[in-house]
PDB file of N, CA and C in Angstrom:
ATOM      1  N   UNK A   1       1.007 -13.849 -16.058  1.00  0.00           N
ATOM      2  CA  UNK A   1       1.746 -12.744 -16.618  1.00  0.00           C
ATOM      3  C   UNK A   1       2.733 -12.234 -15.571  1.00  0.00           C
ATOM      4  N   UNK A   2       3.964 -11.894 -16.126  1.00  0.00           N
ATOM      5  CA  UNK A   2       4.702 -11.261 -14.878  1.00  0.00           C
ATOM      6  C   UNK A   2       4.848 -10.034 -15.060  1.00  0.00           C
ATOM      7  N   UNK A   3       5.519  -9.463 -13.912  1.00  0.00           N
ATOM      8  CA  UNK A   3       5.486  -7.921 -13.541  1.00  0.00           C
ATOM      9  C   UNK A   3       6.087  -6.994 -14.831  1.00  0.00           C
ATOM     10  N   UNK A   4       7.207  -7.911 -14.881  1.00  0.00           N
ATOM     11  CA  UNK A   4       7.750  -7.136 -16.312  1.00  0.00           C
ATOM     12  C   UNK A   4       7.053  -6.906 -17.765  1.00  0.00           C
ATOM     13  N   UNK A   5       6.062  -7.972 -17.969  1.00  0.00           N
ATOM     14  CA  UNK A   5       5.234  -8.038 -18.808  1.00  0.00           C
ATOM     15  C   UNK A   5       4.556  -6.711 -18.912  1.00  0.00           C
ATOM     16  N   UNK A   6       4.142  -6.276 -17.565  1.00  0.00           N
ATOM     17  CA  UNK A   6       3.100  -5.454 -17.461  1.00  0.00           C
ATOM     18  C   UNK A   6       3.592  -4.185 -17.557  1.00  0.00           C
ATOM     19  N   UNK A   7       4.763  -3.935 -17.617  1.00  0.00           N
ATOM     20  CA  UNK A   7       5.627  -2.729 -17.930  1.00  0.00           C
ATOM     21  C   UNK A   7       5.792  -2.663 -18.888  1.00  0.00           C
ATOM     22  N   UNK A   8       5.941  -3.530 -19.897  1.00  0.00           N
ATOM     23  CA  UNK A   8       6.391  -3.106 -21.279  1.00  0.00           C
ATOM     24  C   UNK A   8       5.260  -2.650 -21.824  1.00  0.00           C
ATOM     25  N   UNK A   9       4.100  -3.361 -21.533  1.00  0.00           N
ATOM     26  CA  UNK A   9       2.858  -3.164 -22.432  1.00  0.00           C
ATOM     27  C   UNK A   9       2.306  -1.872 -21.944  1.00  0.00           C
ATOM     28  N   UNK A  10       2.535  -1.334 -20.628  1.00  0.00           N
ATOM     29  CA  UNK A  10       2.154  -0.348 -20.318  1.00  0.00           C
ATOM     30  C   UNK A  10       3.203   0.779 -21.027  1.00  0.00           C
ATOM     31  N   UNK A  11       4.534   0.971 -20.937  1.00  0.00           N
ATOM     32  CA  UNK A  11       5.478   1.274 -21.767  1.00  0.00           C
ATOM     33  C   UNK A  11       5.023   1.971 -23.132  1.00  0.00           C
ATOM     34  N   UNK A  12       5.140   0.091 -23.850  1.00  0.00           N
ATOM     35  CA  UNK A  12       4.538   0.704 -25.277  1.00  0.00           C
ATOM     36  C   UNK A  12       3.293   1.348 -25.472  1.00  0.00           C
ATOM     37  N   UNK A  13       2.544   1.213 -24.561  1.00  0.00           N
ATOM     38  CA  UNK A  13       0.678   2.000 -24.711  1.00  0.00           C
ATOM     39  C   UNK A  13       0.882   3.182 -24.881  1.00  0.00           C
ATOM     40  N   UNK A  14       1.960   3.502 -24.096  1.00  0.00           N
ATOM     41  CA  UNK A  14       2.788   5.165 -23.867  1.00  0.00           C
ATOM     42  C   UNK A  14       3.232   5.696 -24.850  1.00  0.00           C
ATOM     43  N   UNK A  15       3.871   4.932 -25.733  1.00  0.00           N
ATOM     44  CA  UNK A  15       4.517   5.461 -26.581  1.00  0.00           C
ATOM     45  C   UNK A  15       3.917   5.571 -27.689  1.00  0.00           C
ATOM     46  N   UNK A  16       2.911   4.230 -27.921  1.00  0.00           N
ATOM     47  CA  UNK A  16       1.486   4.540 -28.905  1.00  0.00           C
ATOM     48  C   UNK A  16       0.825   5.938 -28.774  1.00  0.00           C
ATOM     49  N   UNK A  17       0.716   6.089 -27.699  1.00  0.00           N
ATOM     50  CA  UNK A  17       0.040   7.443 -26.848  1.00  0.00           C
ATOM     51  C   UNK A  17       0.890   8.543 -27.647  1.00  0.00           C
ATOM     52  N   UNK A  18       2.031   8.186 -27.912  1.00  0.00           N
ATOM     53  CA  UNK A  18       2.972   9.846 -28.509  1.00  0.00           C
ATOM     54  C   UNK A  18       3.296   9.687 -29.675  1.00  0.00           C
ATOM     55  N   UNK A  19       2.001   8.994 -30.443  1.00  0.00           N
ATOM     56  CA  UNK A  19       1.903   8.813 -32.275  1.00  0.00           C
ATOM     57  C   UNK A  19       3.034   7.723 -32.356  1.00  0.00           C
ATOM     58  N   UNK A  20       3.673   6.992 -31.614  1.00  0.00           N
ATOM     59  CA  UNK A  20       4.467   5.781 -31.841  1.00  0.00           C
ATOM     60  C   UNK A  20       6.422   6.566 -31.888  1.00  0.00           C
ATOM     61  N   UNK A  21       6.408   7.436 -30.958  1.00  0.00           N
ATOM     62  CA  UNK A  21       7.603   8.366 -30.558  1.00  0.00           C
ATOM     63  C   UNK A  21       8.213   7.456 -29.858  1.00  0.00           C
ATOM     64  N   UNK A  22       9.470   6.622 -29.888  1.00  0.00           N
ATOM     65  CA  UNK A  22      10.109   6.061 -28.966  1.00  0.00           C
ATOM     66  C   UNK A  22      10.306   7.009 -27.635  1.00  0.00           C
ATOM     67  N   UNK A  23      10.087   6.316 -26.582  1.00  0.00           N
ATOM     68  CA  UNK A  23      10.085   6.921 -24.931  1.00  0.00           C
ATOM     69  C   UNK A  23      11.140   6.369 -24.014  1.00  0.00           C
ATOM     70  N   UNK A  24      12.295   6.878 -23.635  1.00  0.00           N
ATOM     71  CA  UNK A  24      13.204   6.218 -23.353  1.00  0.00           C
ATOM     72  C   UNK A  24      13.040   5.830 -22.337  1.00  0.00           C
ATOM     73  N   UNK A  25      13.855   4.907 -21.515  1.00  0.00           N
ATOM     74  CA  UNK A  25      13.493   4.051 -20.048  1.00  0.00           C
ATOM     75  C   UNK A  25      13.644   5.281 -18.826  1.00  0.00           C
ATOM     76  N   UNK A  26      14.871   6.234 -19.426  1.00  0.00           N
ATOM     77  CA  UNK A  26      15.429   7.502 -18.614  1.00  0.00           C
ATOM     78  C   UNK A  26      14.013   8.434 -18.798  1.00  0.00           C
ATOM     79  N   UNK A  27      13.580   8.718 -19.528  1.00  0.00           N
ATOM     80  CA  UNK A  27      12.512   9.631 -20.202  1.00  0.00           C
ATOM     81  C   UNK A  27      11.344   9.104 -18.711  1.00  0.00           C
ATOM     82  N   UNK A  28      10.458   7.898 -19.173  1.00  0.00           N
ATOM     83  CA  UNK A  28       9.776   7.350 -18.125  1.00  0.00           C
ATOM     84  C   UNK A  28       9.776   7.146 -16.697  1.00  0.00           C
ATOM     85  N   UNK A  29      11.467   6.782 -16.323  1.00  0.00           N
ATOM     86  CA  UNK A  29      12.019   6.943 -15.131  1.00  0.00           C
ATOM     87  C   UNK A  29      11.403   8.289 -14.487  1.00  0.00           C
ATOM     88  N   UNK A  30      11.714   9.436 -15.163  1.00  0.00           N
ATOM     89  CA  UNK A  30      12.309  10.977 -14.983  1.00  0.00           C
ATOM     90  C   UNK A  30      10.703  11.215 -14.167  1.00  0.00           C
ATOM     91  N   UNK A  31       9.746  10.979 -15.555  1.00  0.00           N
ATOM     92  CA  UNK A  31       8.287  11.002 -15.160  1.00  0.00           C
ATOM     93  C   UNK A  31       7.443  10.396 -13.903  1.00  0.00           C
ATOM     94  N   UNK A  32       8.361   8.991 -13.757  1.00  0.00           N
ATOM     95  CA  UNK A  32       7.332   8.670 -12.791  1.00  0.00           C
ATOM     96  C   UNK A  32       8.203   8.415 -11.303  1.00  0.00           C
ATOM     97  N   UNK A  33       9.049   9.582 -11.504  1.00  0.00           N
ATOM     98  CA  UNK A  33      10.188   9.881 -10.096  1.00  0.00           C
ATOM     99  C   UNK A  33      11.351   9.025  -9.763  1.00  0.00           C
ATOM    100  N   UNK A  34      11.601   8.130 -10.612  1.00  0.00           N
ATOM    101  CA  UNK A  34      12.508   7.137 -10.169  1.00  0.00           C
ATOM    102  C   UNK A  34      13.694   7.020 -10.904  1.00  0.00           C
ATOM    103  N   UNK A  35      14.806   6.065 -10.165  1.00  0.00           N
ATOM    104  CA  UNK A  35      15.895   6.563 -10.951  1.00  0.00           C
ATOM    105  C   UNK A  35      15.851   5.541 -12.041  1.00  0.00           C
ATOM    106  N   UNK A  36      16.763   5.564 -13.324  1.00  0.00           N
ATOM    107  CA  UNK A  36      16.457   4.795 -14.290  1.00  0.00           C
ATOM    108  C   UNK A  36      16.806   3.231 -13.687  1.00  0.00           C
ATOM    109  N   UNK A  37      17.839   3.163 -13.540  1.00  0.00           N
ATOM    110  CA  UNK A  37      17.830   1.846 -13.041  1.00  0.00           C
ATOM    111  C   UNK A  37      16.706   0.958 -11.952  1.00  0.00           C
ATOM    112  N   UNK A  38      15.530   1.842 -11.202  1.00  0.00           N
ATOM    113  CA  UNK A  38      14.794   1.186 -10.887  1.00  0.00           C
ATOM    114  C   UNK A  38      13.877   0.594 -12.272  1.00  0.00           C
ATOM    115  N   UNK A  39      13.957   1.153 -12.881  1.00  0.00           N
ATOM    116  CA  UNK A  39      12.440   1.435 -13.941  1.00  0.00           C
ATOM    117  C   UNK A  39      13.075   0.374 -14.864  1.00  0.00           C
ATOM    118  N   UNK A  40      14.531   0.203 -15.195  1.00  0.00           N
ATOM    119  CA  UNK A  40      14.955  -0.500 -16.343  1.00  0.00           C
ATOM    120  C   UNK A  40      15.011  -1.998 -15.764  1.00  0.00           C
ATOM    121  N   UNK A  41      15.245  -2.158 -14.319  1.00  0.00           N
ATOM    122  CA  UNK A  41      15.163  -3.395 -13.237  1.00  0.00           C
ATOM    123  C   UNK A  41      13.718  -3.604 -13.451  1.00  0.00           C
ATOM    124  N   UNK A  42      12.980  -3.237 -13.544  1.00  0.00           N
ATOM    125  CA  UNK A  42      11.401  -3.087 -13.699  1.00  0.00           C
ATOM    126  C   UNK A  42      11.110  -4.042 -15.316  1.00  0.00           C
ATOM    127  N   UNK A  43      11.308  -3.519 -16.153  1.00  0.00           N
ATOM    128  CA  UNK A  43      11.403  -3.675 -17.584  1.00  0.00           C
ATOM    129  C   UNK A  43      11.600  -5.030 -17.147  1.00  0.00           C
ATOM    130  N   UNK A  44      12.938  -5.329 -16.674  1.00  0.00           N
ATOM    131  CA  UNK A  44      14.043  -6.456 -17.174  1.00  0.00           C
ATOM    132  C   UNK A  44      13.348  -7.727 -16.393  1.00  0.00           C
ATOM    133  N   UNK A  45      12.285  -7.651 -15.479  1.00  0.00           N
ATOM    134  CA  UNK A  45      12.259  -8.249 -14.731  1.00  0.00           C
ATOM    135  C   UNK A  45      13.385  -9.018 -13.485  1.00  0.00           C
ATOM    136  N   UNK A  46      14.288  -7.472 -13.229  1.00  0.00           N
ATOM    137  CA  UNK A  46      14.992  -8.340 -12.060  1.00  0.00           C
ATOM    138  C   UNK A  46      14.718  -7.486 -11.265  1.00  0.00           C
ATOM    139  N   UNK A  47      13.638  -6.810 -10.942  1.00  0.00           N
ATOM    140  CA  UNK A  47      13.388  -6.666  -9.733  1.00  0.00           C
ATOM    141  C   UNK A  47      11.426  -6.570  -9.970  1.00  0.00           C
ATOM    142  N   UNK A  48      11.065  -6.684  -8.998  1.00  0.00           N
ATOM    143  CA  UNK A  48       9.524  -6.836  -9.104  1.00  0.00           C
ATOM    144  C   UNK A  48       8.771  -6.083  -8.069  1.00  0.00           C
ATOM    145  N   UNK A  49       8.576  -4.944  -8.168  1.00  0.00           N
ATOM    146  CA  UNK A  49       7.343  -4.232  -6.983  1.00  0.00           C
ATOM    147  C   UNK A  49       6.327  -5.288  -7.068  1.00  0.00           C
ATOM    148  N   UNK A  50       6.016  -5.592  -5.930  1.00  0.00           N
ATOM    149  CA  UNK A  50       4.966  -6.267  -5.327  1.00  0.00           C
ATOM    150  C   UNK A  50       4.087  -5.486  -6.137  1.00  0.00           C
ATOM    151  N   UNK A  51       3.509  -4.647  -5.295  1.00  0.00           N
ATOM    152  CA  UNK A  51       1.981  -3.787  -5.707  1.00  0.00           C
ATOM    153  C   UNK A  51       1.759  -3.943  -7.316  1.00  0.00           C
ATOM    154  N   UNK A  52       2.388  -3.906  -8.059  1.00  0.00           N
ATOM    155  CA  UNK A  52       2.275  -3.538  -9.925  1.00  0.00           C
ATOM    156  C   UNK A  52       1.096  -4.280 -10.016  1.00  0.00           C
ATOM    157  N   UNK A  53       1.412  -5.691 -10.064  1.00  0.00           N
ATOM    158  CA  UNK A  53       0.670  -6.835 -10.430  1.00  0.00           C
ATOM    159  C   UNK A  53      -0.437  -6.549  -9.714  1.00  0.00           C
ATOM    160  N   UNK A  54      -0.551  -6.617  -8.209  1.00  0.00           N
ATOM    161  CA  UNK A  54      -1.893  -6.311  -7.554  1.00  0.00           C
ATOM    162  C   UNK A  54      -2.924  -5.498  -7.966  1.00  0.00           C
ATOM    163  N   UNK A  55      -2.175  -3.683  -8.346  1.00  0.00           N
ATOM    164  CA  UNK A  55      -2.886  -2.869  -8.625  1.00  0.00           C
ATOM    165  C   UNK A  55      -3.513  -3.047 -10.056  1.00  0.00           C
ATOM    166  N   UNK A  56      -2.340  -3.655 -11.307  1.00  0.00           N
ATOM    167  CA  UNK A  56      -3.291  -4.014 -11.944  1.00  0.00           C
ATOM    168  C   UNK A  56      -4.509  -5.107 -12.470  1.00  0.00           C
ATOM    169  N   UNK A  57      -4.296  -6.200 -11.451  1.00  0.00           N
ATOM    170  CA  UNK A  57      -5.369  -7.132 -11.295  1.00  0.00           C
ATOM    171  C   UNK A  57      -6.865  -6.569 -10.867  1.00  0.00           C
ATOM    172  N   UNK A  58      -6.342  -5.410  -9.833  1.00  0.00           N
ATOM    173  CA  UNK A  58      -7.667  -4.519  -9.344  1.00  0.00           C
ATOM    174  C   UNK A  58      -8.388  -4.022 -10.633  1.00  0.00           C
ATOM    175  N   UNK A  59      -7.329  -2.865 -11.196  1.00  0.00           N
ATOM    176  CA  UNK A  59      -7.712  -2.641 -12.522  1.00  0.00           C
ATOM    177  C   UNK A  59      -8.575  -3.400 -13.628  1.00  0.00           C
ATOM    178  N   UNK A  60      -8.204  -4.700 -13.388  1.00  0.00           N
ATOM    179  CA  UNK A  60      -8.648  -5.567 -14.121  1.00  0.00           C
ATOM    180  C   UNK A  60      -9.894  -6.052 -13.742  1.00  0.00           C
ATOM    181  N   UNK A  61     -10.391  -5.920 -12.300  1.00  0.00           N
ATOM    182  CA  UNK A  61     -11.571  -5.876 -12.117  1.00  0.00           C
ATOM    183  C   UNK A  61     -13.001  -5.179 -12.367  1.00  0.00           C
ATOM    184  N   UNK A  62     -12.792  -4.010 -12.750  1.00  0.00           N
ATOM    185  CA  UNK A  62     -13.172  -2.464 -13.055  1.00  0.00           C
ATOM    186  C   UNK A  62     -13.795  -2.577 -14.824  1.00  0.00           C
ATOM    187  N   UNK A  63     -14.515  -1.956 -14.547  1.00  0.00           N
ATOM    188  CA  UNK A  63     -15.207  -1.820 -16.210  1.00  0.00           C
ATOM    189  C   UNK A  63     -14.639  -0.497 -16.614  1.00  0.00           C
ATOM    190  N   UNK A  64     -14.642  -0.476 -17.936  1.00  0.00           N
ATOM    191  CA  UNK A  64     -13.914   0.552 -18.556  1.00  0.00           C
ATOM    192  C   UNK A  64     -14.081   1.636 -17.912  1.00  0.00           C
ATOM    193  N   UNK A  65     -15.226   2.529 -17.729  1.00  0.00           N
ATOM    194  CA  UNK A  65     -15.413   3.697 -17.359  1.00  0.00           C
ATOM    195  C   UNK A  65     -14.787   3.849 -15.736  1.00  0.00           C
ATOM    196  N   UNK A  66     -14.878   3.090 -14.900  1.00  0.00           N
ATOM    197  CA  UNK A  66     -14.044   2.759 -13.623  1.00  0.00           C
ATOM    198  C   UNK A  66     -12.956   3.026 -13.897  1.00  0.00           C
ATOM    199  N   UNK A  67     -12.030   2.177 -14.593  1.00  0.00           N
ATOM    200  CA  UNK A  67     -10.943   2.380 -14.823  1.00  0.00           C
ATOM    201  C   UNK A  67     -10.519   3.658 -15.198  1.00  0.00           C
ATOM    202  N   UNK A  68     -11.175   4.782 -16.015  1.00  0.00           N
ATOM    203  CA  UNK A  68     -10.623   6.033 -16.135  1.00  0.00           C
ATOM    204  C   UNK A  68     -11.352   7.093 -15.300  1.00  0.00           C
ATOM    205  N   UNK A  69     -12.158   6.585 -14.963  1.00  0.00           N
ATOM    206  CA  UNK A  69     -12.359   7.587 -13.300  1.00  0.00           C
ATOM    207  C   UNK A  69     -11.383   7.312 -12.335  1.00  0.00           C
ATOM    208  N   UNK A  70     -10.938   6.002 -12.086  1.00  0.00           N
ATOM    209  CA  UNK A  70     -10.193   5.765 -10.720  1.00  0.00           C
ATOM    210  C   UNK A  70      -8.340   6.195 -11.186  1.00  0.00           C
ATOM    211  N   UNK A  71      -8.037   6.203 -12.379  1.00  0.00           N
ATOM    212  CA  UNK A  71      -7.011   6.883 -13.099  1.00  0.00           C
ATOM    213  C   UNK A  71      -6.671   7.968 -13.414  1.00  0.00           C
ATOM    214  N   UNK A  72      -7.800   9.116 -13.467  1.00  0.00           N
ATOM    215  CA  UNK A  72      -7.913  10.149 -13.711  1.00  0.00           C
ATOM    216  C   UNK A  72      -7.621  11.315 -12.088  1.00  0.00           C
ATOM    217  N   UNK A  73      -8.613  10.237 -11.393  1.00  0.00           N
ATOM    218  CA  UNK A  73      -8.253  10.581  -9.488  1.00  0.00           C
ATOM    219  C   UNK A  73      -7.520  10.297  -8.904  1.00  0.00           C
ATOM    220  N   UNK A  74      -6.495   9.350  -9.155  1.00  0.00           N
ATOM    221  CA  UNK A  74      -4.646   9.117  -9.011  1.00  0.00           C
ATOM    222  C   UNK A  74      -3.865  10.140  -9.803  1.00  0.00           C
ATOM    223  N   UNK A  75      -4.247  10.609 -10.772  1.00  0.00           N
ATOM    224  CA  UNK A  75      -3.570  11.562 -11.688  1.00  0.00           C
ATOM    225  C   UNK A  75      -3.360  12.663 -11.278  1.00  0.00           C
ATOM    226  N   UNK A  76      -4.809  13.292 -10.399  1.00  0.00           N
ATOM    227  CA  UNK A  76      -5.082  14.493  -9.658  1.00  0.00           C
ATOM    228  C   UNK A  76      -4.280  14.632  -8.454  1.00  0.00           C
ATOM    229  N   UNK A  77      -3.857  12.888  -7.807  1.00  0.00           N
ATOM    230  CA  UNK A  77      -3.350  13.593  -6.697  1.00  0.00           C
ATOM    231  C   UNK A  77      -1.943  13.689  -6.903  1.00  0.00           C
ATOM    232  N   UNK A  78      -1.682  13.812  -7.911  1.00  0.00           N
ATOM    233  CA  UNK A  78       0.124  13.557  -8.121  1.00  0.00           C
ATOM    234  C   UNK A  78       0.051  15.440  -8.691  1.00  0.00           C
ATOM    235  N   UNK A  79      -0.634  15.959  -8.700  1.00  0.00           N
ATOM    236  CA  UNK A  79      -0.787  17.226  -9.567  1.00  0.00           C
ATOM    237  C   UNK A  79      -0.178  18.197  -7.802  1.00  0.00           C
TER     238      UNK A  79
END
């Protein structure tokens, strides 16, 4: 799977998340501090953060309830 893969699906989960509300790339950008063109380079796959894939392979190690404890305590520290 590539990096971009993992953005969209995370993307659309998001937007499932807001009763199926389209979420714009600027909208998401805004949220997760970056400028749009990183986030839409992201999408497009022409550019690739290392870490994405890593962190979510970790993720992928984790049983459900892991996964929203260790998500919930990344969440906290961005608060």
């Amino acid at each position: 799977m590539e990096t971009k893969d993992l953005f969209n699906i995370l993307h659309n989960a998001y937007e499932s998340q807001q009763n199926g509300q389209k979420v714009s790339q600027k909208k998401m950008a805004d949220k997760l501090g970056l400028s749009m063109r990183t986030y839409q380079d992201w999408k497009l796959g022409n550019s690739n953060p290392a870490a994405a894939k890593a962190v979510m392979q970790i993720l992928g190690f984790l049983d459900d309830d892991e996964i929203i404890r260790v998500v919930r305590k990344i969440n906290s520290l961005g608060e």
